[in-house]
Protein backbone atom coordinates (compact mmCIF):
# COMPACT_ATOMS: atom_id res chain seq x y z
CA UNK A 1 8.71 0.12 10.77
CA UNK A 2 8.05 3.78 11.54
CA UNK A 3 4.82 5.34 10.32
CA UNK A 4 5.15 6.87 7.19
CA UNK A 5 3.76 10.18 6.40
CA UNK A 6 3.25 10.07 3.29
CA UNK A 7 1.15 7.11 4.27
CA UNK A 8 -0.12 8.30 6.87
CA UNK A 9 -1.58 11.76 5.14
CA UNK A 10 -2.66 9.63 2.21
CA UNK A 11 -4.99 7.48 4.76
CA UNK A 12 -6.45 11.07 6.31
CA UNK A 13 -7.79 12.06 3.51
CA UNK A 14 -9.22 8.94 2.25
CA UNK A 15 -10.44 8.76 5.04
CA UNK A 16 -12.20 12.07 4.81
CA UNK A 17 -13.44 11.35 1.39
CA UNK A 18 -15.71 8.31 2.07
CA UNK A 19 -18.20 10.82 2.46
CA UNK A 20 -17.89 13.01 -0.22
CA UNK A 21 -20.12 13.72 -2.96
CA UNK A 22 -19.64 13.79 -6.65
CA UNK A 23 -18.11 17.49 -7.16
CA UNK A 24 -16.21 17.05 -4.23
CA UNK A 25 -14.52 13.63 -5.89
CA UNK A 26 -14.00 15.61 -9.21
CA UNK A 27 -12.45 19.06 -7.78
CA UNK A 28 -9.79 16.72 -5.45
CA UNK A 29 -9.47 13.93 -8.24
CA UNK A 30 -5.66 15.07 -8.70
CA UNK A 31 -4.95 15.43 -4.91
CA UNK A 32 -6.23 11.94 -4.34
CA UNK A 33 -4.22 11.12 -7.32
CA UNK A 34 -1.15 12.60 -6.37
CA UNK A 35 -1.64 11.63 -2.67
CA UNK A 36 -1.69 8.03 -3.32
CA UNK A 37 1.03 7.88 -5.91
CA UNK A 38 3.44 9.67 -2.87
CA UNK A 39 2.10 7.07 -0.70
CA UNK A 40 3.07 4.22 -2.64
CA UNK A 41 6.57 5.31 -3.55
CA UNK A 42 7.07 6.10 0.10
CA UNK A 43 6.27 2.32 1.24
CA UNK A 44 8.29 1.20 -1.72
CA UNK A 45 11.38 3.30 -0.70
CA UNK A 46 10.69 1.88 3.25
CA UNK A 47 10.64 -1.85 1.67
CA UNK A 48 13.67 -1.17 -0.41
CA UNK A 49 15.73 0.30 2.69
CA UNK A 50 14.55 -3.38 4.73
CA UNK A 51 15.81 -5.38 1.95
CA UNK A 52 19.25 -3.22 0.63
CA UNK A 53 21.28 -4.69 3.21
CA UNK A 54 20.18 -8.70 3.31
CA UNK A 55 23.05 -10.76 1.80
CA UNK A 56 22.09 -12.68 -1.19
CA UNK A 57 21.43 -16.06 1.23
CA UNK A 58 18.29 -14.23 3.13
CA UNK A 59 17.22 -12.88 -0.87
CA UNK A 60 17.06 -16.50 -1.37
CA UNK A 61 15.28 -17.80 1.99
CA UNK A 62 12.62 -14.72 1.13
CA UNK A 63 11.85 -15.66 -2.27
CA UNK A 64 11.49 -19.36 -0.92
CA UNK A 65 9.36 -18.22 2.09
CA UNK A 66 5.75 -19.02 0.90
CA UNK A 67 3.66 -17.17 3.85
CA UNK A 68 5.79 -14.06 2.42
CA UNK A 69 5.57 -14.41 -0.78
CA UNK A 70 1.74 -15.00 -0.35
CA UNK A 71 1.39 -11.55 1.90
CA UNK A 72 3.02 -9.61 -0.87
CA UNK A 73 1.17 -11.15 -3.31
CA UNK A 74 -2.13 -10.33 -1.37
CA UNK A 75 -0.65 -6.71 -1.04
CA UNK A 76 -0.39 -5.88 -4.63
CA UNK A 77 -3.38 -7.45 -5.68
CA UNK A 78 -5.19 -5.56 -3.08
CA UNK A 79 -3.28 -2.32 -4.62
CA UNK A 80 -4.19 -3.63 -8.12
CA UNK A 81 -7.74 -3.99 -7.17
CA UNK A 82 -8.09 -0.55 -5.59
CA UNK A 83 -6.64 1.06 -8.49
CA UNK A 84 -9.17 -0.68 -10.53
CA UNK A 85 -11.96 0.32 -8.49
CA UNK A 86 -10.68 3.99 -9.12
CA UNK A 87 -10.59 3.72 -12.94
CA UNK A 88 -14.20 2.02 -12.95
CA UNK A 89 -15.32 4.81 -10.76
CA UNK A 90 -14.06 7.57 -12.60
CA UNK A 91 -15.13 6.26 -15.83
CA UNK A 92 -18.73 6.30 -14.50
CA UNK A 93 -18.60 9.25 -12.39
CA UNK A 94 -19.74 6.91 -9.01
CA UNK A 95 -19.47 8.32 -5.69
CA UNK A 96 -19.99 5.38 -4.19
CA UNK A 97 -17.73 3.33 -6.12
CA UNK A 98 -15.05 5.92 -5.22
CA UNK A 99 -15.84 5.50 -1.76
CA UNK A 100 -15.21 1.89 -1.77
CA UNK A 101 -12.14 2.59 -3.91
CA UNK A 102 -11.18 4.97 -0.76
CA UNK A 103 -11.40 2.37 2.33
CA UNK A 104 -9.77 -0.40 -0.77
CA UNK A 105 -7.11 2.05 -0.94
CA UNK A 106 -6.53 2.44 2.86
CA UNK A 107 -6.88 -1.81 3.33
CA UNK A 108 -4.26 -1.69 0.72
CA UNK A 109 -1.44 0.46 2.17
CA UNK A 110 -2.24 -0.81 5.45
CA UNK A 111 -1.34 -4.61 3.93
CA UNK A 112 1.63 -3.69 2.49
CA UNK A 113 2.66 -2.10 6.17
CA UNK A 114 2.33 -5.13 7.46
CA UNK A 115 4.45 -6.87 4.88
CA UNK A 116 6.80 -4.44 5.11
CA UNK A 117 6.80 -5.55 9.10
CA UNK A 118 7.18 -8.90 7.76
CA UNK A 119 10.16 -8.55 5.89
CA UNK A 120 11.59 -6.68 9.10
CA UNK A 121 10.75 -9.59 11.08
CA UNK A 122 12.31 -12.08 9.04
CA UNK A 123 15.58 -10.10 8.51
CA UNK A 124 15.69 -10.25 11.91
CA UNK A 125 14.99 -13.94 12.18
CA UNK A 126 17.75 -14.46 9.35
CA UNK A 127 20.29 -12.86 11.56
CA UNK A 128 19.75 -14.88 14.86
CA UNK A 129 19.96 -17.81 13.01
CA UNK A 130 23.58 -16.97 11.75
């Protein structure tokens, strides 16, 4: 899997705003926003484009695969979790719980990379084995 840079720009400035302070959060709320929401359609597009050309046989093996389907599970809920984090911090104006939302955010994209090189991995295994 090739960096993404939608990804990879999302990550930058979440990066950047772990240290910011509350006016800071509220002026670049819809950046972040926007910035994350590109990021996550951009590793759903990359997942779709691994999985668009397995034949329904490897659909089946992945669905059976439990380490995979536990990875992807862990991915969203770490998405899920983030996103949460967001809400709560917004609704109480934290800077800190923003932060945390931030590096949540990053750990989040960066697991669903990894499952993404997963899925790439075992689409690869699946054709050896034929």
């Amino acid at each position: 899997m090739q960096k993404l840079e939608a990804v990879e720009a999302a990550k930058a400035i979440f990066e950047e705003a772990k240290d910011w302070g509350v006016w800071h959060w509220l002026i670049e709320k819809r950046r972040m926003r926007e910035t994350a929401d590109a990021a996550w359609a951009a590793l759903a597009e990359c997942e779709k484009k691994v999985k668009a050309g397995w034949p329904p046989e490897w659909k089946k093996a992945f669905k059976e695969d439990e380490a995979l389907q536990a990875a992807d599970a862990k991915a969203k809920q770490a998405h899920a979790d983030a996103e949460a984090q967001f809400d709560e911090a917004d609704r109480r104006m934290s800077t800190s719980m923003a932060r945390g939302g931030a590096q949540m955010a990053i750990d989040a994209w960066t697991m669903r990379e990894k499952f993404i090189r997963k899925l790439e991995t075992f689409g690869r295994q699946q054709q050896a084995a034929c």
